[in-house]
Protein backbone atom coordinates (compact mmCIF):
# COMPACT_ATOMS: atom_id res chain seq x y z
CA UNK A 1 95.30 108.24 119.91
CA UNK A 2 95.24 108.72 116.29
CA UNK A 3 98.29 108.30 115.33
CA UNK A 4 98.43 105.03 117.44
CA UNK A 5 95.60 103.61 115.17
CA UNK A 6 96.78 104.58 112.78
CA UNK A 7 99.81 102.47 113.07
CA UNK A 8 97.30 99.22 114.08
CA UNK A 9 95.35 99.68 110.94
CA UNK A 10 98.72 99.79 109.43
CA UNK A 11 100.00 96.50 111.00
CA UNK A 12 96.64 95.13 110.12
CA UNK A 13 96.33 95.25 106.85
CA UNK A 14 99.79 94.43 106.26
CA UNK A 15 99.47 90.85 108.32
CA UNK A 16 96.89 90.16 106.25
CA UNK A 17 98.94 90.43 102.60
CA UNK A 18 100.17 86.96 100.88
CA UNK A 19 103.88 86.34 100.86
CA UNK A 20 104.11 87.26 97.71
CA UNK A 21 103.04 90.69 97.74
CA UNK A 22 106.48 91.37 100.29
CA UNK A 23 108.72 92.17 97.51
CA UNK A 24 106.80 95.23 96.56
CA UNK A 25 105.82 96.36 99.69
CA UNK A 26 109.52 96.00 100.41
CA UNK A 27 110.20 97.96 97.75
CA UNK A 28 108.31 101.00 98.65
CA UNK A 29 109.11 100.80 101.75
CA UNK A 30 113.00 100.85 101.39
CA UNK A 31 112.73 103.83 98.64
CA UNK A 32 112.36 106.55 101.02
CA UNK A 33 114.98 105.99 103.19
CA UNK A 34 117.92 106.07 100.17
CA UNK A 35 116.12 109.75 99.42
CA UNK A 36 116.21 110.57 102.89
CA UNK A 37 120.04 109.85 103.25
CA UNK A 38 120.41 112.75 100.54
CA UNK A 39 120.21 116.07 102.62
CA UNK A 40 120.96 118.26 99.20
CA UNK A 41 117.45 117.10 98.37
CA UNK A 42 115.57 118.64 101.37
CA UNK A 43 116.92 121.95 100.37
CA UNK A 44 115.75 122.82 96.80
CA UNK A 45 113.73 125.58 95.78
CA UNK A 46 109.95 125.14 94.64
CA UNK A 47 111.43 125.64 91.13
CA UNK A 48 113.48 122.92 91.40
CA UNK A 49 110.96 120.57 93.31
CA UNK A 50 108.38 121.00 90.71
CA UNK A 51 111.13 120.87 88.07
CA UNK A 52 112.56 117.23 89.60
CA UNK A 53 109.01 115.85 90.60
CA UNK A 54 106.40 116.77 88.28
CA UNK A 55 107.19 114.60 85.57
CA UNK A 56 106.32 112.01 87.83
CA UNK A 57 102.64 113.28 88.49
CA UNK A 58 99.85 112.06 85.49
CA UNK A 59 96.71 113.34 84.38
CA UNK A 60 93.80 110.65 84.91
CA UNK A 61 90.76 110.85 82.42
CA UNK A 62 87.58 109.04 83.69
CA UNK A 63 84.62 108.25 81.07
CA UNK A 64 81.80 106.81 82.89
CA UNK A 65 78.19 105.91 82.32
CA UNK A 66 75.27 106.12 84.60
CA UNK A 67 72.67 104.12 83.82
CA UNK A 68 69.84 105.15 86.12
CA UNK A 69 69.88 108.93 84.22
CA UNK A 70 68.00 109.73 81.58
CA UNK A 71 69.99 112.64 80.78
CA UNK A 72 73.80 113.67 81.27
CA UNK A 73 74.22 109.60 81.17
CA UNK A 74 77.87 110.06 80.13
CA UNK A 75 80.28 111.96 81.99
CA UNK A 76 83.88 113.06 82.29
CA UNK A 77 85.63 113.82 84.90
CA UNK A 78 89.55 114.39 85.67
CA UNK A 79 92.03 113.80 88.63
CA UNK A 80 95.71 113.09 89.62
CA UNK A 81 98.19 110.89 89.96
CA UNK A 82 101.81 109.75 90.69
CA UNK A 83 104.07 107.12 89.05
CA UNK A 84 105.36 104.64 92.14
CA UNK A 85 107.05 102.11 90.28
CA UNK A 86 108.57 101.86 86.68
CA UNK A 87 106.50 98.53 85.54
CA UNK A 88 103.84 101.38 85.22
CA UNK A 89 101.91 101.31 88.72
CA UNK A 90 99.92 104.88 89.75
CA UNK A 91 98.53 105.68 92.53
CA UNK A 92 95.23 107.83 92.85
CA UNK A 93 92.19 108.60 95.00
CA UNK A 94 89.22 105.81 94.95
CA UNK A 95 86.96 108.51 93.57
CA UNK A 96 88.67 109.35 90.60
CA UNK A 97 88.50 106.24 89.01
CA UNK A 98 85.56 104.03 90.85
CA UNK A 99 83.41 102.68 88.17
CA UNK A 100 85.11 103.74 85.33
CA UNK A 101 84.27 102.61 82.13
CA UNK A 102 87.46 104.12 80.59
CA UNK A 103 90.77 105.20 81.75
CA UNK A 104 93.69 107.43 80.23
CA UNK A 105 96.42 108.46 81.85
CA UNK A 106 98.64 111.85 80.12
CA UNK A 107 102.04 111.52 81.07
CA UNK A 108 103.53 114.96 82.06
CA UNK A 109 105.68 114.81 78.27
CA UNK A 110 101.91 115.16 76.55
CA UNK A 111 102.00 110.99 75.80
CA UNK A 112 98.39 110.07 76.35
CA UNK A 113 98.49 105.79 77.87
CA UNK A 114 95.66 103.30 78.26
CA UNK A 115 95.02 102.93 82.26
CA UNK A 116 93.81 99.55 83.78
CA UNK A 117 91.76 100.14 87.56
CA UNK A 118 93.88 97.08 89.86
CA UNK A 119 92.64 97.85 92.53
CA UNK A 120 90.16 100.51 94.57
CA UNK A 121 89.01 101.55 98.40
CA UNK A 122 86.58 103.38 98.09
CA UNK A 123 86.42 103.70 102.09
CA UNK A 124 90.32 104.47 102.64
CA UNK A 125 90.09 106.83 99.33
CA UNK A 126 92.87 104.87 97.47
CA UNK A 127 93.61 103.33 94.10
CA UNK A 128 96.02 101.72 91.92
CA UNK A 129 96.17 101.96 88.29
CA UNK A 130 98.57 100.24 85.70
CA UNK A 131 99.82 101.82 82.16
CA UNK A 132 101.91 100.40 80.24
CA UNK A 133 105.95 100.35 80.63
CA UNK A 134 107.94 102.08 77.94
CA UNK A 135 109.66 100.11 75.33
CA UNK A 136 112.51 101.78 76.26
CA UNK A 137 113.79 104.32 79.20
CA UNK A 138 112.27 104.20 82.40
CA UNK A 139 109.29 105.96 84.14
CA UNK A 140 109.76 108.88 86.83
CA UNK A 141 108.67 107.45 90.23
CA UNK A 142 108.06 109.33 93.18
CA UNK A 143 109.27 107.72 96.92
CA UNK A 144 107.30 107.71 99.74
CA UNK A 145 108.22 109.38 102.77
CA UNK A 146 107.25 108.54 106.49
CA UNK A 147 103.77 110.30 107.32
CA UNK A 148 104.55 109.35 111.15
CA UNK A 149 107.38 112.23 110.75
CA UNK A 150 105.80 115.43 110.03
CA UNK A 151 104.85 118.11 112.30
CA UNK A 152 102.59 121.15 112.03
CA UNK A 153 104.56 123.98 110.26
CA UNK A 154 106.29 121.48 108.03
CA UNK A 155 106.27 122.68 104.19
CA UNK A 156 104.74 120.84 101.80
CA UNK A 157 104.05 121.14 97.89
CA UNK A 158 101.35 119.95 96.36
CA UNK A 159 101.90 119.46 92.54
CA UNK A 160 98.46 117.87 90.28
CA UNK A 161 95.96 119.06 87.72
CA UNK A 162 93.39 121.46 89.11
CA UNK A 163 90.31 122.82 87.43
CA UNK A 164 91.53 120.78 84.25
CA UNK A 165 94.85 122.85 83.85
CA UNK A 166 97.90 121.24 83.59
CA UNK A 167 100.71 120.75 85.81
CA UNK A 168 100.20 123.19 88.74
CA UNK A 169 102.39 122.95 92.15
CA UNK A 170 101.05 124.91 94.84
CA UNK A 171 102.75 125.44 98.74
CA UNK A 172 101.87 125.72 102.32
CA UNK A 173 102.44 123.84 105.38
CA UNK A 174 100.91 120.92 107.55
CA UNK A 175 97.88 122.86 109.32
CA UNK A 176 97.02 120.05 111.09
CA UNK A 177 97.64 116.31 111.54
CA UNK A 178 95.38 113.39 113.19
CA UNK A 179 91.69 115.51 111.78
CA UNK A 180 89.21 112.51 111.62
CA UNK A 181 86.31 113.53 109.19
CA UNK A 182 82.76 113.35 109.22
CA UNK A 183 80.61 111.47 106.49
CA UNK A 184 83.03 108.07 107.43
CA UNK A 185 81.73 104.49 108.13
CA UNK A 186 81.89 104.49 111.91
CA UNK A 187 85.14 102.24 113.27
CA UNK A 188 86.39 102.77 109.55
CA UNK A 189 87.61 106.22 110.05
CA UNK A 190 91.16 107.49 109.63
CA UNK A 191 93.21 110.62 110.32
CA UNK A 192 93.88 112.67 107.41
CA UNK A 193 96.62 115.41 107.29
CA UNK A 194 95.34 119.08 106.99
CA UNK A 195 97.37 121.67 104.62
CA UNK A 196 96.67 125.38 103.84
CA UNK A 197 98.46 124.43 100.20
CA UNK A 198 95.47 125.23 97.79
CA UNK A 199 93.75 122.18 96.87
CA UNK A 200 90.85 122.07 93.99
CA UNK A 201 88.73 119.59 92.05
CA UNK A 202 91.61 118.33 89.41
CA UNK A 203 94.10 117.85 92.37
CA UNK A 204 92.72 114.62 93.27
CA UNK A 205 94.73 111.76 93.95
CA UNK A 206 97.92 113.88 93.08
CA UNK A 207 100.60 113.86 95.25
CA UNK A 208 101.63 116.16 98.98
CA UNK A 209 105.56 116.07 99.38
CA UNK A 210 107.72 117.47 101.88
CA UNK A 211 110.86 119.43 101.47
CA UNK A 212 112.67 116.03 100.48
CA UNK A 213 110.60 115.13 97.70
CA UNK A 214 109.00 112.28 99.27
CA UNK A 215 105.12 111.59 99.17
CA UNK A 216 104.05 112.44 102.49
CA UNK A 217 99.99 112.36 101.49
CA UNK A 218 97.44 112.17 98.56
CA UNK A 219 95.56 114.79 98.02
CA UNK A 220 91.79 113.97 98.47
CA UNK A 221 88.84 116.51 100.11
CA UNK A 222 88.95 120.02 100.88
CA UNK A 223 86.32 121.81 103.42
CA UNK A 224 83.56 123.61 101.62
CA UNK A 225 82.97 127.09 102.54
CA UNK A 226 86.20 127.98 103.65
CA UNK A 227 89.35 128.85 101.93
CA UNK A 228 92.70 126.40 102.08
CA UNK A 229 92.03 123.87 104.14
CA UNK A 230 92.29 120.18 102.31
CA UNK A 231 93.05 117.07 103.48
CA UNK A 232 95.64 114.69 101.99
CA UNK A 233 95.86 110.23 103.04
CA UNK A 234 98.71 109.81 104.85
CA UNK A 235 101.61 108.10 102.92
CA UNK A 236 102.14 105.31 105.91
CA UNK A 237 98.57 104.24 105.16
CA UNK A 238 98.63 104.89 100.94
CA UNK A 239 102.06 102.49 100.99
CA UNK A 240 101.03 99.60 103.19
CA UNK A 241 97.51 99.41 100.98
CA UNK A 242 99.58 98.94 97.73
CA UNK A 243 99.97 95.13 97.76
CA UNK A 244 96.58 94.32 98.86
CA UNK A 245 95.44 96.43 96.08
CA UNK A 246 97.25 95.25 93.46
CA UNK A 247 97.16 91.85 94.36
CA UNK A 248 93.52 91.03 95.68
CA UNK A 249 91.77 94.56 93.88
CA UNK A 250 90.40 95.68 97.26
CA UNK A 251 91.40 96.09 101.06
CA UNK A 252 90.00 92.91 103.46
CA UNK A 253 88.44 94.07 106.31
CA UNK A 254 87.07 91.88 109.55
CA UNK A 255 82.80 92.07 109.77
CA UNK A 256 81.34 92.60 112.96
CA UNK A 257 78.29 94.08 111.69
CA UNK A 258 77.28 96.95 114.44
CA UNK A 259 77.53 100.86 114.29
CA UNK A 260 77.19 102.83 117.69
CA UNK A 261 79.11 104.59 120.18
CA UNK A 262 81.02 104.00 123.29
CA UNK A 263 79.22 105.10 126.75
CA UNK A 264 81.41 106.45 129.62
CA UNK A 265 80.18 107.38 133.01
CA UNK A 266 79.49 111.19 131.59
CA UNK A 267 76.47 109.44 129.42
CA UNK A 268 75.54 107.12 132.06
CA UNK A 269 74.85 109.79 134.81
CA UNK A 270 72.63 111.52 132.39
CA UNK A 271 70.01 108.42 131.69
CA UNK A 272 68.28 106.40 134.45
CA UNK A 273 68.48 103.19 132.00
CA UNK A 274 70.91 100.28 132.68
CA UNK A 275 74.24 101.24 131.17
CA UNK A 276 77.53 100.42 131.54
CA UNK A 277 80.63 101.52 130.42
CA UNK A 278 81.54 100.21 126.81
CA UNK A 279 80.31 100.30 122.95
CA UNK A 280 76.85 101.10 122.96
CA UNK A 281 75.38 98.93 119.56
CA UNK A 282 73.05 101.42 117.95
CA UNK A 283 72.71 99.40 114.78
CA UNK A 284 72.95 95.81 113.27
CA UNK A 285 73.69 95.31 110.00
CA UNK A 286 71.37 92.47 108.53
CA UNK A 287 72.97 89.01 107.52
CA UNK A 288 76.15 90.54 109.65
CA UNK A 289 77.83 88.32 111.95
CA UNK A 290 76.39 90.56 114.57
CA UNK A 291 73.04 90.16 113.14
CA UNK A 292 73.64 86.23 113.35
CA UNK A 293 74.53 85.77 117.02
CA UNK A 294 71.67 88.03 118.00
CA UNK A 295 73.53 91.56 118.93
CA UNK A 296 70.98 94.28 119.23
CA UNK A 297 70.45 97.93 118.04
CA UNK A 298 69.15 100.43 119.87
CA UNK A 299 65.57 101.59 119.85
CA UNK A 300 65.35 104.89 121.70
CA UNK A 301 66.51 107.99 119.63
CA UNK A 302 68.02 110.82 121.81
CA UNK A 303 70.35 113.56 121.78
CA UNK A 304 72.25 115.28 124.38
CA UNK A 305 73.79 118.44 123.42
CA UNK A 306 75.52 118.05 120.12
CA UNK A 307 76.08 114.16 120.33
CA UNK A 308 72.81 112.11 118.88
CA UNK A 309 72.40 108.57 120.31
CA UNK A 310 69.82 105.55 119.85
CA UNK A 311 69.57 103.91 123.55
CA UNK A 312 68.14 100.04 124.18
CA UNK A 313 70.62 98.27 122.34
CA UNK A 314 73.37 95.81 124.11
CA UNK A 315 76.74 97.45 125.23
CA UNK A 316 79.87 95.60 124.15
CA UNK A 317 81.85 95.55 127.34
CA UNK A 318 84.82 93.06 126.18
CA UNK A 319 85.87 92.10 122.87
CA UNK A 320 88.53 88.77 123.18
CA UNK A 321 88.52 89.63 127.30
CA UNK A 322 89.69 93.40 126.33
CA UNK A 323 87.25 95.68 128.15
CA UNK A 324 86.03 98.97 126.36
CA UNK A 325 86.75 101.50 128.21
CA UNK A 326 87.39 104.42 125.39
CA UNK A 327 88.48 104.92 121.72
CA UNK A 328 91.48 103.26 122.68
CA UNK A 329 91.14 100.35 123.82
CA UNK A 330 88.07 99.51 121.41
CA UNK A 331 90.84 99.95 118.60
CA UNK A 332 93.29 97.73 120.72
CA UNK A 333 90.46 95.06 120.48
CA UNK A 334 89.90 95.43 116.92
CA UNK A 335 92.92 95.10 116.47
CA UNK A 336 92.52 91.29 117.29
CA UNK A 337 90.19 90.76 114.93
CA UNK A 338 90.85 87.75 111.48
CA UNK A 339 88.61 87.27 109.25
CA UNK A 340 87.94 83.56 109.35
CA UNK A 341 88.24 83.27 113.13
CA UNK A 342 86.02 83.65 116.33
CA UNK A 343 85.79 86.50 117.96
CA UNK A 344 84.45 86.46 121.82
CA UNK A 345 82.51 89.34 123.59
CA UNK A 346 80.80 90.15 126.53
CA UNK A 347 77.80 91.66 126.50
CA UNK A 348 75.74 93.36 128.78
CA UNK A 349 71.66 93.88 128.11
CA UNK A 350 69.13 95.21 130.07
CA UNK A 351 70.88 94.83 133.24
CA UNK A 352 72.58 91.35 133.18
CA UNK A 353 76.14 90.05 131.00
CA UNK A 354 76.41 86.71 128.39
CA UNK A 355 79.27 85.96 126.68
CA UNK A 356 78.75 84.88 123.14
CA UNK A 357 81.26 83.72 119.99
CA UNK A 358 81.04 84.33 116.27
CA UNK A 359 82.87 83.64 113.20
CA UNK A 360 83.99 86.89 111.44
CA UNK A 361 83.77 87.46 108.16
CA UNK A 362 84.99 89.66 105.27
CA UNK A 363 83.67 92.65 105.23
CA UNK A 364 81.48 93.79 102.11
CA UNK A 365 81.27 96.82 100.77
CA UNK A 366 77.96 98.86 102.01
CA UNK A 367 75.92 101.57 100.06
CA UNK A 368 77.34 104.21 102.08
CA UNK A 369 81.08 103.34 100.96
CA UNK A 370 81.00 104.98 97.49
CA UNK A 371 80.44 108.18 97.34
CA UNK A 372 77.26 109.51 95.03
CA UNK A 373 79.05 110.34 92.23
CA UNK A 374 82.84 108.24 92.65
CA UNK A 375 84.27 110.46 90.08
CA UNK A 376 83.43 114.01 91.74
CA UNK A 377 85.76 115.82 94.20
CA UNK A 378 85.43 115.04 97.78
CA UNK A 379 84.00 118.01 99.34
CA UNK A 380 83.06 118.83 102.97
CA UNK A 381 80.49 121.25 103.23
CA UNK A 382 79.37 123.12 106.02
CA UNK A 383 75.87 121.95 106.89
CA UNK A 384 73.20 124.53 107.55
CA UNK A 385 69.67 124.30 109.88
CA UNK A 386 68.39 126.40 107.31
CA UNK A 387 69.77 124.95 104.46
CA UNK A 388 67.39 123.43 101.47
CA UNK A 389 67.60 121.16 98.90
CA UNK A 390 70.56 121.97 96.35
């Protein structure tokens, strides 16, 4: 189920890019494929992989300023990067350079370059940067591969800057693939790839490549209080967010405006309320297109085992005459989704259905998008009953 939403989110955003931006996306998406023809590739040694790649991978300096501190106003901090085309494009995690004052970028020959932010998600975890293109000679660009591909037990290198050293490649394998994380927006969520290549603050943004060479995932969060398990973006999903990035400085998403879950028969047999199967609305986000054809949020907070719910607000049970039925086929509705057109639902509330329209908007981007501090590492930690403040 992943993996196919993946691929929707992919189509998505790439329906939504102007004509314009086809050339590069093109681009990037015909470099893998030449690599991929050249079998010799797939078969070097780490040695040689680091020795071919790494100039490729940059050190990004981030100077920022905080100006609701008192103290420690100025900070900092350091991530990764990779070279994807020779006009001087990088690509990095959001949260190394989100609200940067300053960039630098320190090419893997010691040449320190004045970085330009083009565009950042902070939701999605990406960014593009620009430096300069040399006078003369061309940059080292790394290809991306095809995310959809790999498999648990594949090998993979991660090469990047941790713990401010320099150049570092570490190995492992895919752990995992499809591993949705907590701490998302709800509905904005996407499967990350898990590794058991070591991963630290530093390695941010820097690149996860298979045995070919090719980008097969950006490094981005590791789990707190465990050892070697990090998470890197998919490449399918870094590549088709390039254009939109570069060309518009951010990722358009359709509003609706709600946050909830969907209800099944399971949830209904527990509750003597009227439910029905579809997307429970929990929330509404104010001045939302929900919020202006008069969805409701719920009212009731409850939890059943491990899963916390607010009950009372209207169920979604169709979205453009799709019914909600599971994860699925909410996506498959999504999925239909334009900003600047009309989307139709049916709703059910307090025992009886309407059908009401709306125009959809662009989504904006919400408190809980950027993280607390943009330029730290992502880190999941474990969270403790018992645990106080830190």
């Amino acid at each position: 189920m992943a993996s196919a939403f993946l691929r929707l989110l992919r189509l998505r955003l790439m329906r939504q890019l102007p004509l314009r931006n086809w050339a590069l996306l093109l681009a990037l998406a015909v470099a893998p494929s030449a690599s991929a023809l050249a079998a010799a590739d797939c078969k070097q040694s780490n040695a040689d992989l680091y020795e071919s790649k790494s100039p490729a991978v940059v050190l990004i300096t981030a100077l920022t300023i905080n100006p609701y501190r008192r103290d420690d106003r100025i900070q900092q901090a350091t991530g990764s990067g990779f070279i994807i085309d020779a006009q001087g494009l990088v690509m990095t995690n959001s949260h190394v350079v989100f609200g940067a004052q300053v960039l630098s970028v320190t090419l893997d020959d010691g040449v320190v370059l004045p970085a330009k932010l083009l565009g950042s998600d902070p939701i999605f975890d990406l960014a593009v940067i620009q430096i300069p293109a040399p006078d003369s000679g061309t940059l080292p660009v790394l290809a991306f591969g095809n995310s959809d591909e790999i498999r648990p037990g594949d090998e993979v290198a991660v090469i990047g800057n941790p713990m401010g050293l320099d150049q570092t490649i570490t190995t492992g394998i895919v752990s995992a693939l499809n591993r949705i994380l907590p701490e998302r927006p709800r509905l904005l969520a996407w499967p990350m790839i898990q590794t058991d290549a070591a991963v630290n603050p530093g390695n941010s943004g820097g690149p996860m490549l298979n045995r070919c060479g090719e980008v097969i995932g950006i490094a981005s969060e590791i789990l707190g209080n465990a050892q070697n398990i990090g998470f890197a973006i998919p490449s399918n999903l870094a590549r088709s967010a390039v254009a939109q990035l570069v060309e518009q400085g951010r990722l358009s998403r359709p509003w609706l405006g709600i946050d909830g879950s969907m209800i099944d028969a399971a949830v209904r047999r527990i509750f003597t309320l009227p439910l029905t199967d579809g997307f429970l609305v929990e929330a509404v986000e104010p001045n939302s297109p929900a919020a202006n054809a008069g969805i409701m949020g719920g009212r009731l907070p409850v939890k059943v085992g491990t899963r916390s719910l607010i009950l009372g607000g209207d169920v979604i049970v169709e979205i453009n005459d799709i019914a909600l039925t599971n994860s699925e086929s909410l996506q498959r509705a999504l999925d239909t989704i334009r900003i600047g057109t009309r989307a139709r639902m049916k709703v059910f509330r307090e025992g009886k259905t309407f059908t009401t329209k709306f125009e959809i908007t662009e989504r904006p981007l919400q408190p809980g998008d950027v993280p607390e501090s943009s330029q730290s590492f992502s880190v999941l930690q474990e969270k403790k009953k018992d645990a106080g403040p830190r």
